[in-house]
N, C-alpha and C. Protein backbone atom coordinates (compact mmCIF):
# COMPACT_ATOMS: atom_id res chain seq x y z
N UNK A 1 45.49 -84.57 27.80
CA UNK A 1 44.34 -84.43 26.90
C UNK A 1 43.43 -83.30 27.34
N UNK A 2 43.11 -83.30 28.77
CA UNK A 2 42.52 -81.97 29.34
C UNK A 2 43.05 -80.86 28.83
N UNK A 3 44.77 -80.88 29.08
CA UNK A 3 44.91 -79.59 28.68
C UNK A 3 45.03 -78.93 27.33
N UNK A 4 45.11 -80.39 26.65
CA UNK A 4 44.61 -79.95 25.02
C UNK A 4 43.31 -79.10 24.85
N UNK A 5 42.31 -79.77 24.86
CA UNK A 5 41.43 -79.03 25.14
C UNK A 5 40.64 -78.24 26.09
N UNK A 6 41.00 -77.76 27.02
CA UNK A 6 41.43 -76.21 27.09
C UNK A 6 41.45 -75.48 26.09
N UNK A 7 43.41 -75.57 26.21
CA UNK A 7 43.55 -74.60 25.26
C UNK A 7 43.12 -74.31 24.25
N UNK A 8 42.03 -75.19 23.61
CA UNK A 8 41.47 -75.19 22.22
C UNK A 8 40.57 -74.21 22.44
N UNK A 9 39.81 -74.68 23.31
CA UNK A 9 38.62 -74.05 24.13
C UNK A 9 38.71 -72.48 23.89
N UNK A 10 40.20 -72.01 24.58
CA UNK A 10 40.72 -70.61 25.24
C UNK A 10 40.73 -69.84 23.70
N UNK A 11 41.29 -70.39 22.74
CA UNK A 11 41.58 -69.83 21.28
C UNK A 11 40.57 -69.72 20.07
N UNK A 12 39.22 -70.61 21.08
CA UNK A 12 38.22 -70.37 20.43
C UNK A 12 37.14 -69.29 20.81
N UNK A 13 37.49 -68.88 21.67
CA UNK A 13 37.20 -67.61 22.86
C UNK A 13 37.46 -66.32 22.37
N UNK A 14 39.17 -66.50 21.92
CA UNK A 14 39.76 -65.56 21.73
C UNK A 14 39.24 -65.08 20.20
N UNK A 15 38.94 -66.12 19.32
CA UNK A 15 38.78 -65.51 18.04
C UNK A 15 37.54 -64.70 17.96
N UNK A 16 36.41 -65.92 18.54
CA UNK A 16 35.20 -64.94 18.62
C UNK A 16 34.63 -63.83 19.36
N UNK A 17 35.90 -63.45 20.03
CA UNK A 17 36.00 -61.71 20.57
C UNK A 17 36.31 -60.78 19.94
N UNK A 18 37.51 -61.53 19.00
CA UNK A 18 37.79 -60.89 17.71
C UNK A 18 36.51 -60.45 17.03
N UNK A 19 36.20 -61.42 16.45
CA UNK A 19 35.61 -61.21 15.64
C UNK A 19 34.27 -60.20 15.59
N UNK A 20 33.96 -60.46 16.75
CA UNK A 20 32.21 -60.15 17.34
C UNK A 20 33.14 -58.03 17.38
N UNK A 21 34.49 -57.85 18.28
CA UNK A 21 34.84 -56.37 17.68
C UNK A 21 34.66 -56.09 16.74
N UNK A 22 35.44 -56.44 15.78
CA UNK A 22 35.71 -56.31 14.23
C UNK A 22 34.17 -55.86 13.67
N UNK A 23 33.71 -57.19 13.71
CA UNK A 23 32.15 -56.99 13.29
C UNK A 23 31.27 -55.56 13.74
N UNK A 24 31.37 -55.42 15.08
CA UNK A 24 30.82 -54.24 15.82
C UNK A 24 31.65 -53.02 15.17
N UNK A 25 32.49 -52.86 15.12
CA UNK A 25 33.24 -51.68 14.68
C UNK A 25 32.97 -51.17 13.40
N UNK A 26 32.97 -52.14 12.46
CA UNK A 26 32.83 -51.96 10.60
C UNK A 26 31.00 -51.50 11.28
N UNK A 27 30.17 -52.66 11.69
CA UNK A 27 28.72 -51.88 11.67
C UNK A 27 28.31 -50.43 12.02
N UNK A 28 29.38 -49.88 13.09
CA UNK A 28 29.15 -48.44 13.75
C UNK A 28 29.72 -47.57 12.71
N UNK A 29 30.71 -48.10 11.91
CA UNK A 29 31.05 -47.12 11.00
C UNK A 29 30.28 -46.71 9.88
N UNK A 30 29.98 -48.36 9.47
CA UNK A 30 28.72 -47.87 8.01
C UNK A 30 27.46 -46.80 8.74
N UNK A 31 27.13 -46.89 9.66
CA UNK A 31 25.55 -46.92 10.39
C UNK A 31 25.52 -45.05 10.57
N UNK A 32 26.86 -44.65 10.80
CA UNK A 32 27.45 -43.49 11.31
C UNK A 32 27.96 -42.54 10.29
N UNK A 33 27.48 -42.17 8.71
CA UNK A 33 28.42 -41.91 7.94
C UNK A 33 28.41 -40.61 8.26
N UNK A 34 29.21 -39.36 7.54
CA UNK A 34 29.22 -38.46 8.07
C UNK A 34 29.09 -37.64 6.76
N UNK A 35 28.26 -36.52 6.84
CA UNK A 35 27.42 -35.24 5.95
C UNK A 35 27.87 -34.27 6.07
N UNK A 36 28.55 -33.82 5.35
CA UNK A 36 29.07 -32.39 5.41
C UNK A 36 27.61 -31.22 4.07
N UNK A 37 27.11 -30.25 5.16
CA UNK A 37 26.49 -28.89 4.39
C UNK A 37 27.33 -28.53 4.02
N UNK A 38 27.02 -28.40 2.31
CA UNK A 38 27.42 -27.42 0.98
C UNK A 38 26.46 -26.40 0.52
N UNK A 39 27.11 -25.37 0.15
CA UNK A 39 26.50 -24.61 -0.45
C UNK A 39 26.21 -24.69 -2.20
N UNK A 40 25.57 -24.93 -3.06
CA UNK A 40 25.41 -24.92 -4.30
C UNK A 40 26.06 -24.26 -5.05
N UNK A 41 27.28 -23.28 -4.84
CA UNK A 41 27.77 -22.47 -5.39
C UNK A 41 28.86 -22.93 -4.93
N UNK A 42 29.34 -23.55 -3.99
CA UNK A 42 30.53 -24.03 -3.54
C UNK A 42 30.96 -25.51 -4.19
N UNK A 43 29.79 -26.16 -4.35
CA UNK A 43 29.50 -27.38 -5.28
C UNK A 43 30.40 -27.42 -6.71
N UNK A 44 29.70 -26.23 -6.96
CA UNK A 44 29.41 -25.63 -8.45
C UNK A 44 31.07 -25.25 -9.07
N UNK A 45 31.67 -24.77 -7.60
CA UNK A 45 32.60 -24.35 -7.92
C UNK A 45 33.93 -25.37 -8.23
N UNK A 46 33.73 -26.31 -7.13
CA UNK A 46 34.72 -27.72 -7.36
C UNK A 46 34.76 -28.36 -8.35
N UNK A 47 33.63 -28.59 -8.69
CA UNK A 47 33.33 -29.42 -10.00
C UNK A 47 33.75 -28.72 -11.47
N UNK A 48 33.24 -27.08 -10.90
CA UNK A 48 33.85 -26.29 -12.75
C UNK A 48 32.80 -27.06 -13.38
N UNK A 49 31.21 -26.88 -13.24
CA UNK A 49 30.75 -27.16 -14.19
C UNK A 49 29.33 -26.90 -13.70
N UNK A 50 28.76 -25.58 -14.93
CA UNK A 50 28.38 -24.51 -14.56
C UNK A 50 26.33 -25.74 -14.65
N UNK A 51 26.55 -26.11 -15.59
CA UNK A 51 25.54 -27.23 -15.06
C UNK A 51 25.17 -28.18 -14.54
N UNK A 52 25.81 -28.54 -13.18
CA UNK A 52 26.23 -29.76 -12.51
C UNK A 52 24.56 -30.34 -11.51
N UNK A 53 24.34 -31.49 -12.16
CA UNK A 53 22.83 -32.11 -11.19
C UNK A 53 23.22 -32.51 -10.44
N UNK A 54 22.46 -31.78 -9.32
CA UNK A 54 23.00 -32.14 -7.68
C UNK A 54 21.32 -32.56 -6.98
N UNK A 55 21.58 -33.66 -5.94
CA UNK A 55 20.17 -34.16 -5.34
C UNK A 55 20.40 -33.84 -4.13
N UNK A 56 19.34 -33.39 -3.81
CA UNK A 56 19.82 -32.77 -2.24
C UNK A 56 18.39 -31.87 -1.67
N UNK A 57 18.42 -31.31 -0.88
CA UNK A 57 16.82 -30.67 -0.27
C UNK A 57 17.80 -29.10 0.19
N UNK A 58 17.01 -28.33 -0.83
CA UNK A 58 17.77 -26.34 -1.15
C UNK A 58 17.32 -25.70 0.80
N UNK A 59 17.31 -25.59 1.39
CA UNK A 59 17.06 -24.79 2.64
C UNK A 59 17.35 -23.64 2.04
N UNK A 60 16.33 -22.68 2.65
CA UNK A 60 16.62 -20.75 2.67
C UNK A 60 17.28 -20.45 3.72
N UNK A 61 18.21 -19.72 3.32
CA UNK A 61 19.03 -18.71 4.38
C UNK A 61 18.26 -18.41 5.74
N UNK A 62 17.27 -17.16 5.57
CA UNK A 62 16.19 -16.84 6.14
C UNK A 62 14.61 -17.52 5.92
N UNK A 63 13.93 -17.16 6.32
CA UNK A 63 12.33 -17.62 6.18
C UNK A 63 11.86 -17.06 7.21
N UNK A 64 10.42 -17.03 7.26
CA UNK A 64 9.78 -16.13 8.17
C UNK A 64 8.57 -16.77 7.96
N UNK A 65 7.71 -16.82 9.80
CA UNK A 65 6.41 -17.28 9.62
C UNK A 65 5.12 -16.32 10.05
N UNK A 66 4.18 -15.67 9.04
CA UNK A 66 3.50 -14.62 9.30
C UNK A 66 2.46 -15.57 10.13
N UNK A 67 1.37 -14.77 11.21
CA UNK A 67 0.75 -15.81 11.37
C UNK A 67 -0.44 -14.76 11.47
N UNK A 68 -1.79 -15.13 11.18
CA UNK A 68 -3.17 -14.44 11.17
C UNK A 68 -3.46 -13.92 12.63
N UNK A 69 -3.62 -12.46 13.06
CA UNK A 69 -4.33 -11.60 13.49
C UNK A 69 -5.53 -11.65 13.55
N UNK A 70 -6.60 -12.84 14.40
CA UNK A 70 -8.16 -12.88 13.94
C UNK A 70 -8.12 -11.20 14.52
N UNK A 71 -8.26 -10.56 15.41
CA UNK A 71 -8.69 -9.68 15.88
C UNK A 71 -8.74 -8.18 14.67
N UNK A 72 -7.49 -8.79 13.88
CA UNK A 72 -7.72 -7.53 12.69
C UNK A 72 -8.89 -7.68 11.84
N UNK A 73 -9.41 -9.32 11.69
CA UNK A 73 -11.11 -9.54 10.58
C UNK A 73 -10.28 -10.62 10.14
N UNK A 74 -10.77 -11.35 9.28
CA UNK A 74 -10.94 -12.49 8.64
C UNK A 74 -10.08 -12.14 6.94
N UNK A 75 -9.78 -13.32 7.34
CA UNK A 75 -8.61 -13.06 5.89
C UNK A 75 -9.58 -13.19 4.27
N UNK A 76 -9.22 -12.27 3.92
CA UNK A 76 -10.15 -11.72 2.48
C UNK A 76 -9.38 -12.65 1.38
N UNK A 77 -8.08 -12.65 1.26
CA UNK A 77 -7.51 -13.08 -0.05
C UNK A 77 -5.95 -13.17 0.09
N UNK A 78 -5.20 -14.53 -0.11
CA UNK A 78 -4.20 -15.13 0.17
C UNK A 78 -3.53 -14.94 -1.31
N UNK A 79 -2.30 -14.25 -1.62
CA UNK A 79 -1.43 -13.33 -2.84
C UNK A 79 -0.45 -15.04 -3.07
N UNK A 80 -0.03 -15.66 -2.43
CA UNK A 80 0.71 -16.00 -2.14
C UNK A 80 0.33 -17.64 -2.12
N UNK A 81 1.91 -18.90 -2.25
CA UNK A 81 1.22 -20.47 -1.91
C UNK A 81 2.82 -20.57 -1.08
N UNK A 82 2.46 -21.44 -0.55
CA UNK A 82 3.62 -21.49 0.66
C UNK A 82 4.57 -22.40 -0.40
N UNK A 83 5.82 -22.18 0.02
CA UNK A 83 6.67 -22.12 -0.56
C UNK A 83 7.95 -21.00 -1.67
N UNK A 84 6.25 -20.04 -1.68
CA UNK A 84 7.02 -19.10 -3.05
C UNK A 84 8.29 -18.37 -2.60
N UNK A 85 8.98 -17.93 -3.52
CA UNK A 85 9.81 -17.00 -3.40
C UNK A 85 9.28 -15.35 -3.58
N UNK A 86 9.76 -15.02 -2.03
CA UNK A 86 8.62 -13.08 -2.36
C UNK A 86 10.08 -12.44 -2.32
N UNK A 87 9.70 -10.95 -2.88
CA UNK A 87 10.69 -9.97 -2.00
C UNK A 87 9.74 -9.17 -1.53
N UNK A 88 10.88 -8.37 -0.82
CA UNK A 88 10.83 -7.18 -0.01
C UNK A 88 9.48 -6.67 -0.13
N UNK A 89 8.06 -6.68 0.67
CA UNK A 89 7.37 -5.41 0.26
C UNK A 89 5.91 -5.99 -0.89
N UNK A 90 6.39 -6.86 -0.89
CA UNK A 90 5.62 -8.34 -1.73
C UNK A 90 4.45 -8.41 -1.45
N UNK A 91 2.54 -8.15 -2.10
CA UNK A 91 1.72 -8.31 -0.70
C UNK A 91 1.75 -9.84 -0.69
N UNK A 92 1.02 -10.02 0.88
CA UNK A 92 1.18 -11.78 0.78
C UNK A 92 -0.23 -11.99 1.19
N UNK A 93 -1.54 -11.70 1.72
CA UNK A 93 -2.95 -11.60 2.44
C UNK A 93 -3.15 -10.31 2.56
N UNK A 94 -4.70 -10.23 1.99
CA UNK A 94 -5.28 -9.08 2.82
C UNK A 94 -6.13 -9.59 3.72
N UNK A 95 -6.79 -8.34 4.98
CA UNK A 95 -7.84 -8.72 5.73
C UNK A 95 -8.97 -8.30 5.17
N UNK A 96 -10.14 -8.99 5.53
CA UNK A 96 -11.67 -7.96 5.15
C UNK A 96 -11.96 -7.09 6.59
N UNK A 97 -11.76 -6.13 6.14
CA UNK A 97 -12.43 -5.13 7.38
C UNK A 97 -13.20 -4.25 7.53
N UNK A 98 -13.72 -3.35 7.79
CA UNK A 98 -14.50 -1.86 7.34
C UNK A 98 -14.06 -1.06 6.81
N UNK A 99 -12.69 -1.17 6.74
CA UNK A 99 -11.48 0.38 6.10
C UNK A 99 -12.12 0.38 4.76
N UNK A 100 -12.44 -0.39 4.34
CA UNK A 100 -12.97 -0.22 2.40
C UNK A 100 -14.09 -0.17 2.49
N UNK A 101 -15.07 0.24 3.60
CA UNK A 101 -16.27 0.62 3.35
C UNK A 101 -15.97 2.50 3.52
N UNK A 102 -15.67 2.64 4.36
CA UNK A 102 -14.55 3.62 4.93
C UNK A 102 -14.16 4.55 3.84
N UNK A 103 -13.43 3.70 2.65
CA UNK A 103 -12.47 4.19 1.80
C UNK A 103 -13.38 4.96 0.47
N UNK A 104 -14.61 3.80 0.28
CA UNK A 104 -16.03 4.37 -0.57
C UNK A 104 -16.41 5.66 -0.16
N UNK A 105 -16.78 5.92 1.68
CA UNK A 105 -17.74 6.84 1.52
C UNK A 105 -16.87 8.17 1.67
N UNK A 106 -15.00 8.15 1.90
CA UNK A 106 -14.33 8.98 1.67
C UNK A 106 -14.39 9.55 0.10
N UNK A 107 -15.00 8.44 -0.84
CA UNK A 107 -14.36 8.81 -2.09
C UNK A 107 -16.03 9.69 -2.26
N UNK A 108 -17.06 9.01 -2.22
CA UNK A 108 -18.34 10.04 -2.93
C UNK A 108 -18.03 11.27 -2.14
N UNK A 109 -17.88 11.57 -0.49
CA UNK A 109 -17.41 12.81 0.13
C UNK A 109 -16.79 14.00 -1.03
N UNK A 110 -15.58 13.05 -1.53
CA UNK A 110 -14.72 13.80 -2.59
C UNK A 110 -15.49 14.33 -3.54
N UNK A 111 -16.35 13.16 -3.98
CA UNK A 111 -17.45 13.67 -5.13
C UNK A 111 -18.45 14.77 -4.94
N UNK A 112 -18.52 14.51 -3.90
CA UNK A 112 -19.94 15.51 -3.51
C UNK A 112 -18.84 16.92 -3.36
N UNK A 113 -17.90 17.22 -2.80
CA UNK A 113 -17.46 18.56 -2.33
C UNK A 113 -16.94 19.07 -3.69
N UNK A 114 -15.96 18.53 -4.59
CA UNK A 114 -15.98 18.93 -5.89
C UNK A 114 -16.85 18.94 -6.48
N UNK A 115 -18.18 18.47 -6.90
CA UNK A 115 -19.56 19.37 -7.05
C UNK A 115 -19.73 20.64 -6.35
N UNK A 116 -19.62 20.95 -5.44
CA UNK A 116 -20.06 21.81 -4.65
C UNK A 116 -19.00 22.79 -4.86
N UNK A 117 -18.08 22.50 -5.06
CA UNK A 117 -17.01 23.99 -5.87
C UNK A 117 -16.87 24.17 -7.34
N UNK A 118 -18.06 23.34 -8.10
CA UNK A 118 -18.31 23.04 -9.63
C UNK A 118 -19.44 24.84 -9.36
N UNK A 119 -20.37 24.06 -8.48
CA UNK A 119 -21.55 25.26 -8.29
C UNK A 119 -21.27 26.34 -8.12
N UNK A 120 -20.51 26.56 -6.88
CA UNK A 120 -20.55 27.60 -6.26
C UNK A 120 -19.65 28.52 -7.31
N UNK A 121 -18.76 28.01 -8.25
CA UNK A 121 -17.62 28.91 -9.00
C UNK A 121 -18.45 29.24 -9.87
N UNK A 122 -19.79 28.29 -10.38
CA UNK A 122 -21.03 28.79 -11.43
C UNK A 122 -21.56 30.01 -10.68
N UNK A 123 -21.89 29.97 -9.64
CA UNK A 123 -23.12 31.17 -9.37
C UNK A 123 -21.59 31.98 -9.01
N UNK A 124 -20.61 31.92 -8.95
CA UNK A 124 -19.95 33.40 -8.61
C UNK A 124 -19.37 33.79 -10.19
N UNK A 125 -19.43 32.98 -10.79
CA UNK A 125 -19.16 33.83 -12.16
C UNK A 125 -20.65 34.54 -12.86
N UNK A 126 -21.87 33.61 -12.65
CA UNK A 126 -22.82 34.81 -12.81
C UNK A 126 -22.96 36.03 -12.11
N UNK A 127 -22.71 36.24 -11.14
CA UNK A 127 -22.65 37.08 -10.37
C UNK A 127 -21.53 38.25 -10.65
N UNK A 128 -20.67 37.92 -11.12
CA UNK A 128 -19.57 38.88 -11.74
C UNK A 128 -20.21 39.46 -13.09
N UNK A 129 -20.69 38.54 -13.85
CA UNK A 129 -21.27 38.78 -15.36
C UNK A 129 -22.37 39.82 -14.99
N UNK A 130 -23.24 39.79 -13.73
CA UNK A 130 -24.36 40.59 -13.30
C UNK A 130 -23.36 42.18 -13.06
N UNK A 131 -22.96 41.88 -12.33
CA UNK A 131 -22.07 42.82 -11.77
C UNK A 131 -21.52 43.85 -13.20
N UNK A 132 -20.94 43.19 -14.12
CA UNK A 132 -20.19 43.66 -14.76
C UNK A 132 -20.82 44.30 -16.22
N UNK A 133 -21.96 43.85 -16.02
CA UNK A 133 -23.41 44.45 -17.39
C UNK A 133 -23.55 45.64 -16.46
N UNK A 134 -24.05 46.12 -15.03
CA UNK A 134 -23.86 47.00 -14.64
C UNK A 134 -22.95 47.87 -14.63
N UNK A 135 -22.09 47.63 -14.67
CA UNK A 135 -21.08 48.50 -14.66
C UNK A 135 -20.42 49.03 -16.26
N UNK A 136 -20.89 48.16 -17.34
CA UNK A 136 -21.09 49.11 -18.32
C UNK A 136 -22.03 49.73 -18.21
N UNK A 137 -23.62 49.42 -18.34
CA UNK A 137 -24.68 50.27 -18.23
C UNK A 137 -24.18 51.64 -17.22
N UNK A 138 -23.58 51.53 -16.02
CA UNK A 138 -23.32 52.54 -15.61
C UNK A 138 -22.29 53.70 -16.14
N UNK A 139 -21.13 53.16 -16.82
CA UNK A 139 -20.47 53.95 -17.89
C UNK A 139 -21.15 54.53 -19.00
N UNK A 140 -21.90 53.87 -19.55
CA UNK A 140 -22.52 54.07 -20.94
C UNK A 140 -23.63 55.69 -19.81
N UNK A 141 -24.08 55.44 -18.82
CA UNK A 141 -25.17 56.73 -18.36
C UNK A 141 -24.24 57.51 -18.29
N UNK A 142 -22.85 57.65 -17.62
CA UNK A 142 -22.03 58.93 -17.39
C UNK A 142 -21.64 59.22 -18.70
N UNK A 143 -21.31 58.34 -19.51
CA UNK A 143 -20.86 59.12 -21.07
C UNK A 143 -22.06 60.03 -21.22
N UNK A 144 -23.46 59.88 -21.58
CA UNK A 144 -24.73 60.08 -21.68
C UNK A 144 -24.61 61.39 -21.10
N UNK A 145 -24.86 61.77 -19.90
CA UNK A 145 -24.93 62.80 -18.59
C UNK A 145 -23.32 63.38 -19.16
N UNK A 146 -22.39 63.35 -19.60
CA UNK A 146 -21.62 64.28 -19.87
C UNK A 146 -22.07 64.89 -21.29
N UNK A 147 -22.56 64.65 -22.17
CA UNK A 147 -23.29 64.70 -23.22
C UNK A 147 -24.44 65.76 -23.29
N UNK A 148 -24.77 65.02 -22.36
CA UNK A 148 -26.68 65.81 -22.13
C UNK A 148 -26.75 66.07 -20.87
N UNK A 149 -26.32 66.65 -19.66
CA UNK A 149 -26.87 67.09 -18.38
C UNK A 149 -28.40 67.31 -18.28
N UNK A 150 -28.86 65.64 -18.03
CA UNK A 150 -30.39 65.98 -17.63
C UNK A 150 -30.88 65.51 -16.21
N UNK A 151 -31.53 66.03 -15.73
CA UNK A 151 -31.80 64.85 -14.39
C UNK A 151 -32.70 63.38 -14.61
N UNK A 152 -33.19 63.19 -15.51
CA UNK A 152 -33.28 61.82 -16.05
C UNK A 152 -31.79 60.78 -15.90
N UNK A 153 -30.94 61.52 -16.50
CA UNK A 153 -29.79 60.27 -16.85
C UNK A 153 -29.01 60.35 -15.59
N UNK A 154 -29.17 61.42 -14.86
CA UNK A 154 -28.26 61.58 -13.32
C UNK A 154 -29.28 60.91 -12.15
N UNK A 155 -30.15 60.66 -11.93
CA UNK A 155 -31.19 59.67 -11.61
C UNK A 155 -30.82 58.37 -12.12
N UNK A 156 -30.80 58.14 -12.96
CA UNK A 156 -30.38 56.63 -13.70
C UNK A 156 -28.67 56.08 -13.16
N UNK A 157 -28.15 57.46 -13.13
CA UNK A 157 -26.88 57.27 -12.74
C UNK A 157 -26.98 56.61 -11.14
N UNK A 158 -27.33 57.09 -10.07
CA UNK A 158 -27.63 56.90 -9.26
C UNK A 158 -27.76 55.58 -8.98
N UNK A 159 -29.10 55.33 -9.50
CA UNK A 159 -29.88 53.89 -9.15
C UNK A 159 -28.52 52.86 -9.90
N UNK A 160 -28.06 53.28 -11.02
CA UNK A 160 -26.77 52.29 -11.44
C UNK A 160 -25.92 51.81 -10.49
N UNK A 161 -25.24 53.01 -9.82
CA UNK A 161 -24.36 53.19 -8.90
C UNK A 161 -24.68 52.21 -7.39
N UNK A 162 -26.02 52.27 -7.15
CA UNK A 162 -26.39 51.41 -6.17
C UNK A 162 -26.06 50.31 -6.40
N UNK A 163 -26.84 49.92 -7.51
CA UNK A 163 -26.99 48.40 -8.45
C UNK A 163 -25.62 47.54 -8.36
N UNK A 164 -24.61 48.37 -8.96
CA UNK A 164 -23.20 47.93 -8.93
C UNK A 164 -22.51 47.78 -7.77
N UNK A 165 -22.95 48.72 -6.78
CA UNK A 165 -21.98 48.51 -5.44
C UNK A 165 -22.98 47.02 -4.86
N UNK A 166 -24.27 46.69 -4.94
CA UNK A 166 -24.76 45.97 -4.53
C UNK A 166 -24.31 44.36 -5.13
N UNK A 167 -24.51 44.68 -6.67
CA UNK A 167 -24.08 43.12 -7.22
C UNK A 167 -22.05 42.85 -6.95
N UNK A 168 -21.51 43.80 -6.81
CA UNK A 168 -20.01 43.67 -6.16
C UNK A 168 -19.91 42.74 -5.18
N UNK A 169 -20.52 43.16 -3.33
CA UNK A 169 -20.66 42.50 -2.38
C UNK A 169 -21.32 40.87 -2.97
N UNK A 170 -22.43 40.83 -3.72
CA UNK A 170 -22.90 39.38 -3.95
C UNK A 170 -21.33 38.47 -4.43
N UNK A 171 -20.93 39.46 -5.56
CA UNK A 171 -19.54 38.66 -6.19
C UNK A 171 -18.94 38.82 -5.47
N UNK A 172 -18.24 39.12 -4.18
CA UNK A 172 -17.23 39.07 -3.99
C UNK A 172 -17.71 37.96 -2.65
N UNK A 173 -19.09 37.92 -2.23
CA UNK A 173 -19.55 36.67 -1.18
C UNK A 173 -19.80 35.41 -1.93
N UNK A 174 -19.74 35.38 -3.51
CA UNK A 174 -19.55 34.35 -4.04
C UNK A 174 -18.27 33.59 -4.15
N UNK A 175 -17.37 34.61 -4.18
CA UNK A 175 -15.50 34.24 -4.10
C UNK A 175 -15.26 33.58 -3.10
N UNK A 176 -16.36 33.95 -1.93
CA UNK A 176 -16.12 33.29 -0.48
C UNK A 176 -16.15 32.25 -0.40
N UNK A 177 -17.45 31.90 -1.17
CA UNK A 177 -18.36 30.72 -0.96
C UNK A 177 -16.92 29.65 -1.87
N UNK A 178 -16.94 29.90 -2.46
CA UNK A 178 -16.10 29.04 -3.58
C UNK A 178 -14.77 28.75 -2.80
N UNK A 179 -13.81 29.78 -2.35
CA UNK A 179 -12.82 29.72 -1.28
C UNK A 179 -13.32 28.44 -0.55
N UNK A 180 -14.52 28.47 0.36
CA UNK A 180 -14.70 27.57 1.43
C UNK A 180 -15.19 26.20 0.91
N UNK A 181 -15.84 26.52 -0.15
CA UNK A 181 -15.94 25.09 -1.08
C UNK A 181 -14.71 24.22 -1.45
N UNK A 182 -13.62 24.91 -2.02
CA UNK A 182 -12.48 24.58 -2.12
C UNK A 182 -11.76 24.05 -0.82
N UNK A 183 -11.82 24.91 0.63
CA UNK A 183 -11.37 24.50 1.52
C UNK A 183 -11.51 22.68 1.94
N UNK A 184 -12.86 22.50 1.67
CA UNK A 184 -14.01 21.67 2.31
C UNK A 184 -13.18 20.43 1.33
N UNK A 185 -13.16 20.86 -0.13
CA UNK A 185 -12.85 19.47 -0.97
C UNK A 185 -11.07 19.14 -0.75
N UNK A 186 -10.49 20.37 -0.26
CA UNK A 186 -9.32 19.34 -0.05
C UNK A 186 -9.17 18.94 1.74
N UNK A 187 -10.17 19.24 2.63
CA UNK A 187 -10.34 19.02 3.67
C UNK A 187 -10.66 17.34 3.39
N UNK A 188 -11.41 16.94 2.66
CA UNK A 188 -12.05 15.61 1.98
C UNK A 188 -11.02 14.80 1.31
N UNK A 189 -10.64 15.51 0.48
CA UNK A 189 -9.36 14.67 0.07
C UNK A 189 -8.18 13.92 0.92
N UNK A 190 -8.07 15.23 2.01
CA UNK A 190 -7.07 14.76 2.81
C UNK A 190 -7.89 13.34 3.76
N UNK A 191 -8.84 13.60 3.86
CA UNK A 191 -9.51 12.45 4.90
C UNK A 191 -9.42 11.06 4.12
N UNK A 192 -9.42 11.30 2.39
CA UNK A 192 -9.23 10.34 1.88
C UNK A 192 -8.49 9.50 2.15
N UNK A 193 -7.28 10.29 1.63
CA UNK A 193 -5.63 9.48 1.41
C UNK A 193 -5.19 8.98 2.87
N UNK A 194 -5.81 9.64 4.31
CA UNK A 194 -5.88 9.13 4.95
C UNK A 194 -6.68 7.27 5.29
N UNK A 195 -7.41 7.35 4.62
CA UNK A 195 -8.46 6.20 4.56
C UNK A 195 -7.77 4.86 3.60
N UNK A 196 -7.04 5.77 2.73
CA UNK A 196 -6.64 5.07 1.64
C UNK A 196 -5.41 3.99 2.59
N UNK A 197 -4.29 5.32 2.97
CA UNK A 197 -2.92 4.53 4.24
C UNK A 197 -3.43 3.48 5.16
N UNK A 198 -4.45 3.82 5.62
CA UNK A 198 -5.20 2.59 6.51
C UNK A 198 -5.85 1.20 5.72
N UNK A 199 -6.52 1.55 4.82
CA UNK A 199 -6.79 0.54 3.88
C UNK A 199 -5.15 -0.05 3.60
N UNK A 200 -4.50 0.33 3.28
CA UNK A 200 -3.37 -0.14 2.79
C UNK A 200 -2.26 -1.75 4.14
N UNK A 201 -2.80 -1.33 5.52
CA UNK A 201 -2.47 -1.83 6.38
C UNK A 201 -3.25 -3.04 6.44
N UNK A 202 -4.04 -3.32 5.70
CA UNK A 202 -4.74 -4.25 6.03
C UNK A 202 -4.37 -5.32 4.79
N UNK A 203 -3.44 -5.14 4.18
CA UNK A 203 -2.60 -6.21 3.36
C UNK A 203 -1.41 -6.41 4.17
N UNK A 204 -1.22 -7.36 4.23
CA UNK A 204 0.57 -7.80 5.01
C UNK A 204 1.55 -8.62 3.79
N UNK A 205 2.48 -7.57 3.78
CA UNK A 205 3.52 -7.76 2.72
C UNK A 205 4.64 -8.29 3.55
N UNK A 206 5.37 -8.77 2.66
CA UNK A 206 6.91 -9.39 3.13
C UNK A 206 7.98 -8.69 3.01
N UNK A 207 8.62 -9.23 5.00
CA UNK A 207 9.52 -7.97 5.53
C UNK A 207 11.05 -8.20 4.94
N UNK A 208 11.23 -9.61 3.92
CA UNK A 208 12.46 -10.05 3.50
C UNK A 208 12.20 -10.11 2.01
């Protein structure tokens, strides 16, 4: 009778070792399933079906994290909401800095020196017009004096002759003036577009 039960004992041992594996094994398998990454186009392609609803979370290839420069100034204006899709070159923030105060007083500079070659080309064209009433008046006396040999009109001739070589030098120090006026406004300009490239650094665009 002992060894009846025993053995009952032993086979009741044995099952629930069984079992308690079995059990453990099926749980590690459900618990453990296994995920294979697809690509949406690879999806797309098995199925042959060019509108196929798929649930799933899209990851980007690349991504990139810009991060704020306090030392460049304080961020002026955000282009951008996280998540978007940018390209290449995209702005995404500017900074507030001085470059656009910078960029103003480059631009009246501009204003003021193109005035100043508005003027100066005014007083050198009067100055030619001066010049050049003389220099008929001085023709019109030699026609005169070939005409009439008097010392009246050869006197007149004279003082002409001064007149004209004198208002010449003014016009031709007006040509100067205008030259260096001109120099000055694209001297300004260039300081501009310089001002402008720097202003331009102070937006941060996207390098993907």
């Amino acid at each position: 009778m002992y060894f009846s039960l025993l053995v009952i004992i032993l086979l009741s041992l044995v099952s629930a070792i069984s079992i308690f594996t079995s059990n453990g094994k099926t749980k590690k398998e459900i618990s453990d399933p296994i995920v294979e990454a697809q690509s949406v186009k690879s999806l797309i392609d098995e199925m042959k079906a060019p509108n196929l609803i798929l649930a799933g979370k899209v990851m980007p290839n690349n991504s990139n994290k810009i991060k704020i420069d306090p030392e460049r100034g304080i961020v002026k204006e955000i282009m951008v909401n996280e998540g978007d899709v940018v390209e290449k070159g995209q702005p995404l923030f500017k900074y507030q800095t001085d470059q656009q105060r910078k960029v103003l007083e480059a631009e009246m500079e501009v204003e003021i020196k193109a005035r100043a070659v508005e003027q100066t080309q005014a007083t050198a064209n009067q100055k030619w017009t001066a010049h050049n009433q003389k220099v008929t008046e001085l023709e019109k006396a030699r026609q005169d004096y070939a005409k009439e040999k008097s010392e009246e009109l050869q006197s007149m001739i004279k003082a002409l002759e001064g007149e004209v070589t004198s208002l010449h030098a003014e016009a031709m120090a007006g040509d100067n003036e205008v030259m260096n006026a001109e120099t000055e406004l694209r001297r300004a300009r260039l300081l501009q577009e310089n001002e402008n490239e720097r202003l331009n650094e102070d937006t941060v665009t996207a390098d993907h």
